[in-house]
C-alpha atoms as a PDB file:
ATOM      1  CA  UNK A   1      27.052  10.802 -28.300  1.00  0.00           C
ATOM      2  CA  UNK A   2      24.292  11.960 -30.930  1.00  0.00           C
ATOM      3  CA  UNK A   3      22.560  15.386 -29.653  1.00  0.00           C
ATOM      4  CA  UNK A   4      18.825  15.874 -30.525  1.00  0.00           C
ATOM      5  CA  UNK A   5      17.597  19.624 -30.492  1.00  0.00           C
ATOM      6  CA  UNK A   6      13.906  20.087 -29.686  1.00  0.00           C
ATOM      7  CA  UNK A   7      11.533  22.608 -29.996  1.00  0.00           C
ATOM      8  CA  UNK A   8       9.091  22.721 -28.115  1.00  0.00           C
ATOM      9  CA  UNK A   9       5.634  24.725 -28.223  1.00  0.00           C
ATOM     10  CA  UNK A  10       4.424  26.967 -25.753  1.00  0.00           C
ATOM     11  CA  UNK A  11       1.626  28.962 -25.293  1.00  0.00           C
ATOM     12  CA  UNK A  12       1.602  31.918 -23.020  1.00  0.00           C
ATOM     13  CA  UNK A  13      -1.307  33.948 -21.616  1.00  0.00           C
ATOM     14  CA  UNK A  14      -0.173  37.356 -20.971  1.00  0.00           C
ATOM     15  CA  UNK A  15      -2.614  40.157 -19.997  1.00  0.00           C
ATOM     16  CA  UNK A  16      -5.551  38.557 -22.015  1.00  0.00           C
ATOM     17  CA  UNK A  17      -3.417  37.904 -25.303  1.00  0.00           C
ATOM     18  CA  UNK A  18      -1.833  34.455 -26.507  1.00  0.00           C
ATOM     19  CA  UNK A  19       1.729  34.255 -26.880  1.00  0.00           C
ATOM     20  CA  UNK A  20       3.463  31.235 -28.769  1.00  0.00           C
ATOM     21  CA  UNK A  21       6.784  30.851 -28.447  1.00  0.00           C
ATOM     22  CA  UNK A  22       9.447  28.035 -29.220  1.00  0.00           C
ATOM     23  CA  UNK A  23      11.385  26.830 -26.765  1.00  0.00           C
ATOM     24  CA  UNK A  24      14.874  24.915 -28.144  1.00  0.00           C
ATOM     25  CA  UNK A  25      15.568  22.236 -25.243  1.00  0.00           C
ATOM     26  CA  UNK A  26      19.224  20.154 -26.030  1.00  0.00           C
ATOM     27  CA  UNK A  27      18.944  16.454 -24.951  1.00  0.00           C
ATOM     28  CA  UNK A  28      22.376  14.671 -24.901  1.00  0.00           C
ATOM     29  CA  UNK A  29      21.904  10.788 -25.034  1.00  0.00           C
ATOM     30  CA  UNK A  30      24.296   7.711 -25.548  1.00  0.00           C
ATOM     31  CA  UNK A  31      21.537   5.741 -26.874  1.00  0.00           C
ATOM     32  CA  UNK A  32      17.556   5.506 -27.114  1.00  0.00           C
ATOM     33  CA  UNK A  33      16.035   4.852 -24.000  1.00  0.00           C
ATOM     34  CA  UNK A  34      15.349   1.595 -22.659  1.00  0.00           C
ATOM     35  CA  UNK A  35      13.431  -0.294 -19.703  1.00  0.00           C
ATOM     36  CA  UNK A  36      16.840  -0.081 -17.887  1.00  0.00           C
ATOM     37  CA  UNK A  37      17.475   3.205 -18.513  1.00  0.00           C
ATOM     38  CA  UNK A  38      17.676   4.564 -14.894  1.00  0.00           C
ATOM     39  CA  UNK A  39      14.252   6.286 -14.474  1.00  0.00           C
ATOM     40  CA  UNK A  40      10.978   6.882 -12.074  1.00  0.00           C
ATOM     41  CA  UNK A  41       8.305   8.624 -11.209  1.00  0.00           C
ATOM     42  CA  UNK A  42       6.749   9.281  -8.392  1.00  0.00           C
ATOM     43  CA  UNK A  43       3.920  11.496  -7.310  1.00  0.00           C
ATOM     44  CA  UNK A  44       1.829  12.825  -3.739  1.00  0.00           C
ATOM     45  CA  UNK A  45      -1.703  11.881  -3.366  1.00  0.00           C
ATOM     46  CA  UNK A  46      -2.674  14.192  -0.603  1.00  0.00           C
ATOM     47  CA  UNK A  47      -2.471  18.250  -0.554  1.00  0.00           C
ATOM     48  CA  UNK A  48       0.677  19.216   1.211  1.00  0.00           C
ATOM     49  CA  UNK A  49      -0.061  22.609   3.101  1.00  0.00           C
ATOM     50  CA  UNK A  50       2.961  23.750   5.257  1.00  0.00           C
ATOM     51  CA  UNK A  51       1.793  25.238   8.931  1.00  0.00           C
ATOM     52  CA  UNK A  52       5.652  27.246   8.425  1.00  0.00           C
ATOM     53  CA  UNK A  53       6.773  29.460   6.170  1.00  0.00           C
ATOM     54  CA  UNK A  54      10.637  27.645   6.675  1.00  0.00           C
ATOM     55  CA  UNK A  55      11.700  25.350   3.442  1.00  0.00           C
ATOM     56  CA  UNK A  56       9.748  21.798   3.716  1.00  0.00           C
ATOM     57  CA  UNK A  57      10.786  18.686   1.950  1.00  0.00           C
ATOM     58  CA  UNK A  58       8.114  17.424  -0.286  1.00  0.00           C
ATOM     59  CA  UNK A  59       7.251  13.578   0.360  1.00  0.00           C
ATOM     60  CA  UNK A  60       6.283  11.360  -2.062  1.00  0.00           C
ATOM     61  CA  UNK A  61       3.476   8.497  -1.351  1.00  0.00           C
ATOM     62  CA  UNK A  62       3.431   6.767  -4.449  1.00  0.00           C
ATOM     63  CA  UNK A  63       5.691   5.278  -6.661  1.00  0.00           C
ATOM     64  CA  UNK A  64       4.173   5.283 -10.234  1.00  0.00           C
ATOM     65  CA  UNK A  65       6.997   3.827 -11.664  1.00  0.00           C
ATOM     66  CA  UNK A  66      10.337   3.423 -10.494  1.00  0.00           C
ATOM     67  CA  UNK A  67      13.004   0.515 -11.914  1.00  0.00           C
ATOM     68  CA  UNK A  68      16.729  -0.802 -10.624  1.00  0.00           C
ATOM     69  CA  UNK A  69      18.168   2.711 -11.474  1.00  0.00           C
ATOM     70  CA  UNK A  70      16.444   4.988  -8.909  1.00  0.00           C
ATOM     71  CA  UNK A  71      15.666   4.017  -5.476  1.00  0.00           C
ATOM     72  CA  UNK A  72      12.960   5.363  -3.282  1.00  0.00           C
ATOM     73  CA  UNK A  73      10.804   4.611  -0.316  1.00  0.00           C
ATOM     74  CA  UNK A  74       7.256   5.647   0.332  1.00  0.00           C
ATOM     75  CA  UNK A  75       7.212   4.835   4.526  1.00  0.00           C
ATOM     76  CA  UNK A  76      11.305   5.758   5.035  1.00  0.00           C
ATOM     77  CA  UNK A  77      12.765   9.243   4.211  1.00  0.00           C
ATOM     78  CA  UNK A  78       9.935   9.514   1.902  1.00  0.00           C
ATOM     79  CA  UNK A  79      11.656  13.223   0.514  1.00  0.00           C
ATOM     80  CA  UNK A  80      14.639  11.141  -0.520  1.00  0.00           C
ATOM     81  CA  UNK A  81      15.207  10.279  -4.125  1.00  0.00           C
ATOM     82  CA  UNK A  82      18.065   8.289  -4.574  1.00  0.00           C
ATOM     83  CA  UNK A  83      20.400   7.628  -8.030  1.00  0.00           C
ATOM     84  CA  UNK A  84      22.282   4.250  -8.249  1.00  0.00           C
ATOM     85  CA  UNK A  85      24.501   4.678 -10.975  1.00  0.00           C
ATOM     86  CA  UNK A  86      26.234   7.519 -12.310  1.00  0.00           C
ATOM     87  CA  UNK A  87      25.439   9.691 -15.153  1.00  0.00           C
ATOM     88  CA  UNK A  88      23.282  12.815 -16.625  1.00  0.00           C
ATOM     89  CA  UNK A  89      20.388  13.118 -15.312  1.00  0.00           C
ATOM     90  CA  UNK A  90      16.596  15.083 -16.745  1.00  0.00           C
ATOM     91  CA  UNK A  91      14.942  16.091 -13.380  1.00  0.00           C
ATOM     92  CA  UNK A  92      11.509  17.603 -12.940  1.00  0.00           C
ATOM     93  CA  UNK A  93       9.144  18.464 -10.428  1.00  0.00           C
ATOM     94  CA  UNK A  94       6.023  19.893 -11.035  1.00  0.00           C
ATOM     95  CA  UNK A  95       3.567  21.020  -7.996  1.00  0.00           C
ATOM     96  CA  UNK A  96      -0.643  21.679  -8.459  1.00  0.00           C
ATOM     97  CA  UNK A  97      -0.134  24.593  -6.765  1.00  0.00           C
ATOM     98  CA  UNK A  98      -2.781  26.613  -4.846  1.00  0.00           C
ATOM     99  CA  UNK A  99      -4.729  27.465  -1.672  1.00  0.00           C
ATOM    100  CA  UNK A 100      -7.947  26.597   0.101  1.00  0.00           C
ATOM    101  CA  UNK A 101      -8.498  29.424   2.559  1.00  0.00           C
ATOM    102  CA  UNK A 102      -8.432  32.954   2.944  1.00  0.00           C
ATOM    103  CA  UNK A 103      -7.615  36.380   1.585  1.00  0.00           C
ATOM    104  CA  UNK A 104      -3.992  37.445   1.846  1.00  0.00           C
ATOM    105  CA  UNK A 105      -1.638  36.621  -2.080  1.00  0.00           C
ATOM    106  CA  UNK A 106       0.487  33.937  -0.406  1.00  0.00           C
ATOM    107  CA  UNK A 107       4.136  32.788  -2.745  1.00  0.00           C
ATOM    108  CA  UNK A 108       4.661  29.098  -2.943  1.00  0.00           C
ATOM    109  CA  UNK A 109       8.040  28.174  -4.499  1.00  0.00           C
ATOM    110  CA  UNK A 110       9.178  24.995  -5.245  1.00  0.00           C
ATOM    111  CA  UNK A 111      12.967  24.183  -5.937  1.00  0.00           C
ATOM    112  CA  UNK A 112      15.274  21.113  -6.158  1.00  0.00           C
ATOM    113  CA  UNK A 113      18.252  20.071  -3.577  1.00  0.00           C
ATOM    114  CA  UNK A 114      21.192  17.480  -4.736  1.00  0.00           C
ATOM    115  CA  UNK A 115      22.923  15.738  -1.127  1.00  0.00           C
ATOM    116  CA  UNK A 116      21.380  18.405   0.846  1.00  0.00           C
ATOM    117  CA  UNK A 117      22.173  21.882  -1.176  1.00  0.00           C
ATOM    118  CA  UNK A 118      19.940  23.642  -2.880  1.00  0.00           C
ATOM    119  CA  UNK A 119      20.403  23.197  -7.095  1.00  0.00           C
ATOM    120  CA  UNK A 120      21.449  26.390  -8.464  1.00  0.00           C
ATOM    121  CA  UNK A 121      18.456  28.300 -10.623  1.00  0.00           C
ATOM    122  CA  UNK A 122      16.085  25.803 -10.099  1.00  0.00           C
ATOM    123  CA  UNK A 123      13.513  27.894  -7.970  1.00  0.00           C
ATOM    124  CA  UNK A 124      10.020  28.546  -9.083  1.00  0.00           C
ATOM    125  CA  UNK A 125       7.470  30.965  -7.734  1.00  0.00           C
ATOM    126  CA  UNK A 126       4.147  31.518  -8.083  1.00  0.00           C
ATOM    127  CA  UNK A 127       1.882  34.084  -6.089  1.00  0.00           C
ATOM    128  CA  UNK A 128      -1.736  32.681  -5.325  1.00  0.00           C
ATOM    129  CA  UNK A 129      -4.567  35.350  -5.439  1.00  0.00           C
ATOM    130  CA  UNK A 130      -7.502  33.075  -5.720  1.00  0.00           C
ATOM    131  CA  UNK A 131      -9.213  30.287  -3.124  1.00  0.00           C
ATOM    132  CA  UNK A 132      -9.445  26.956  -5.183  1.00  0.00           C
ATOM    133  CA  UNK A 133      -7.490  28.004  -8.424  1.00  0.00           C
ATOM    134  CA  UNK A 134      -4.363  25.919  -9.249  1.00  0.00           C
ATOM    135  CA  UNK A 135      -1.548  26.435 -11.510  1.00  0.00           C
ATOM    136  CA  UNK A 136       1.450  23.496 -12.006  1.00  0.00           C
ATOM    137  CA  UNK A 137       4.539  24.889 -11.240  1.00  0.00           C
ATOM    138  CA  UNK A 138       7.295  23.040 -12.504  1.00  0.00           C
ATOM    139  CA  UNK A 139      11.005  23.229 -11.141  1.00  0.00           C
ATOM    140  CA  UNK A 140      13.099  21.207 -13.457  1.00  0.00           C
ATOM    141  CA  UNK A 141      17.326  20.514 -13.837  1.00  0.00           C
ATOM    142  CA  UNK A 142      19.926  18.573 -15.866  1.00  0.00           C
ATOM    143  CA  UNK A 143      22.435  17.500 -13.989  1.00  0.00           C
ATOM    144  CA  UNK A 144      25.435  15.003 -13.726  1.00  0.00           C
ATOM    145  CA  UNK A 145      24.796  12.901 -10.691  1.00  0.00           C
ATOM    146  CA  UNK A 146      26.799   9.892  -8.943  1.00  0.00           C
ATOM    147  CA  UNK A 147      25.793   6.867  -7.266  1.00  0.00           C
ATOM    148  CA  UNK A 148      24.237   7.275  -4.213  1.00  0.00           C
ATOM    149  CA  UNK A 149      23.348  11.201  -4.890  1.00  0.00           C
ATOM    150  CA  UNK A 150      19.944  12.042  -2.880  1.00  0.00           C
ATOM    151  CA  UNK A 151      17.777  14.664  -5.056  1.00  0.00           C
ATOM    152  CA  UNK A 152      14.743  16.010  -3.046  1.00  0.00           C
ATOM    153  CA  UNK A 153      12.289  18.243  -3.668  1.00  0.00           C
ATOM    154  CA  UNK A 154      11.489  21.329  -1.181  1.00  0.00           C
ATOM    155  CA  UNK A 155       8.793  23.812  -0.921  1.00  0.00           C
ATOM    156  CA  UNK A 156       7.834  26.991   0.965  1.00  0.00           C
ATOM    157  CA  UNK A 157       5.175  29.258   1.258  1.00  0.00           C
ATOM    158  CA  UNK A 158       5.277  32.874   2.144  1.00  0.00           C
ATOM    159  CA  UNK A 159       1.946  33.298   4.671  1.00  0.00           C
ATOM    160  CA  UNK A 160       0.464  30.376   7.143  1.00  0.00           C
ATOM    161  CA  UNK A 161      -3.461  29.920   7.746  1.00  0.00           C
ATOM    162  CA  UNK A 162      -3.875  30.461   3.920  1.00  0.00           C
ATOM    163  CA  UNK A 163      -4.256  26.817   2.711  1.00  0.00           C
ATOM    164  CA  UNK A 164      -1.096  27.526   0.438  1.00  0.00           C
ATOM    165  CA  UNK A 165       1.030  24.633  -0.864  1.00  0.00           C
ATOM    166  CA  UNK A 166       0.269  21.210  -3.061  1.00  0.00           C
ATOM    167  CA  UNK A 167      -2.946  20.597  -3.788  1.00  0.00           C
ATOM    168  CA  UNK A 168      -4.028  17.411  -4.822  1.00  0.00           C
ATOM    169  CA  UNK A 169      -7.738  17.150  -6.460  1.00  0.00           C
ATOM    170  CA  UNK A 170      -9.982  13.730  -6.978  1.00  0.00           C
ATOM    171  CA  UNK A 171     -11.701  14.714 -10.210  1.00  0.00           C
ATOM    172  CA  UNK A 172     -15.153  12.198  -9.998  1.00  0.00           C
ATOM    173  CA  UNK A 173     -14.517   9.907 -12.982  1.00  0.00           C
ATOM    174  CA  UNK A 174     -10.903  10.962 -13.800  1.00  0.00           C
ATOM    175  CA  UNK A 175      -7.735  10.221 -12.714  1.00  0.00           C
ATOM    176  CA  UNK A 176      -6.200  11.686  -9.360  1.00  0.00           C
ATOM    177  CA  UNK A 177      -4.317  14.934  -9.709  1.00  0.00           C
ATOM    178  CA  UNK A 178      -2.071  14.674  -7.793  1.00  0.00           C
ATOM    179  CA  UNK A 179      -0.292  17.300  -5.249  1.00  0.00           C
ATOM    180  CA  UNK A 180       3.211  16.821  -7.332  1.00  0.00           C
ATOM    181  CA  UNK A 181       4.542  14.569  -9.781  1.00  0.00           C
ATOM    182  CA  UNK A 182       8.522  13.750 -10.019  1.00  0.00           C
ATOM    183  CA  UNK A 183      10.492  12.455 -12.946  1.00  0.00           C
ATOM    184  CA  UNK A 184      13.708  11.273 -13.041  1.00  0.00           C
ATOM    185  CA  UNK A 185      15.360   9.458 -15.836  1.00  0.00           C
ATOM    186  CA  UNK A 186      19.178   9.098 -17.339  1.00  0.00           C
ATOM    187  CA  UNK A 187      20.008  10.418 -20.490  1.00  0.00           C
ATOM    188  CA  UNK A 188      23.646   9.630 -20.576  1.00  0.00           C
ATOM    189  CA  UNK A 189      27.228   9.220 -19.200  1.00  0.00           C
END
């Protein structure tokens, strides 16, 4: 198994100053990707605002691309992300997170869950101020899965009546933004 070390640049905005930092992210794989390399990704095309602050499974509506490796449903347990053949897996989620409606700082976090149980260190927070400003918040994992593994994504928000959650935007003469994007793909045994 050949490793490949990356660094990867990122830029920070803390308190008005800009903050570059390298990140080193290890990526273990058997060999380079290929089309049937177990991999998808899927995305939400409508704003997902929770009416609870309880955990909610995020749905996906669209599958952008998704091969023989991954399986996943758009009308049936639309949460569900299922893996069809063992191995390491790169995981990410990333929410457009924000709010549409009133005054009170309402948390949205946004974590991962393997078979039903939450994936250890893999919640994100962050705290909306601001009616109509977004932020992506991205919850991300490697992770040895098996066949048949389920890997959903699950969000809450800490105040109702706020227009909190996944916001997805329709940019005139650009692409959707969508309310979260998911990536799977295998990297190795």
């Amino acid at each position: 198994m050949k490793s490949i070390l990356m660094f990867l640049a990122a830029s920070l905005i803390v308190e008005g100053a800009m903050v570059t930092m390298a990140i080193p992210q290890a990526i273990a794989q058997e060999a380079p990707l290929t089309a049937g390399t177990p991999a998808a990704q899927l995305s939400h095309t409508k704003s997902i605002q929770p009416g609870v602050t309880k955990p909610v499974y995020v749905i996906m509506n669209s599958n952008d691309y998704i091969n023989g490796g991954i399986t996943h449903s758009t009308s049936r347990n639309a949460a569900d992300v299922i893996v069809n053949k063992d191995g390491s897996y790169f995981i990410v989620a990333s929410g457009q997170v924000g709010k549409t409606s009133g005054n009170t700082t309402c948390n949205v976090d946004l974590w991962l869950k393997q078979n039903n149980q939450d994936v250890a260190n893999s919640n994100t927070r962050f705290s909306v101020n601001t009616r109509n400003d977004t932020v992506v918040l991205v919850s991300q994992a490697i992770m040895p899965l098996k066949a048949n593994d389920t890997i959903d994504t699950v969000m809450s928000v800490s105040a109702t009546g706020q227009g909190c959650g996944l916001i997805n935007t329709a940019p005139t003469g650009e692409p959707d933004i969508p309310a979260i994007i998911f990536s799977i793909v295998r990297i190795g045994n």
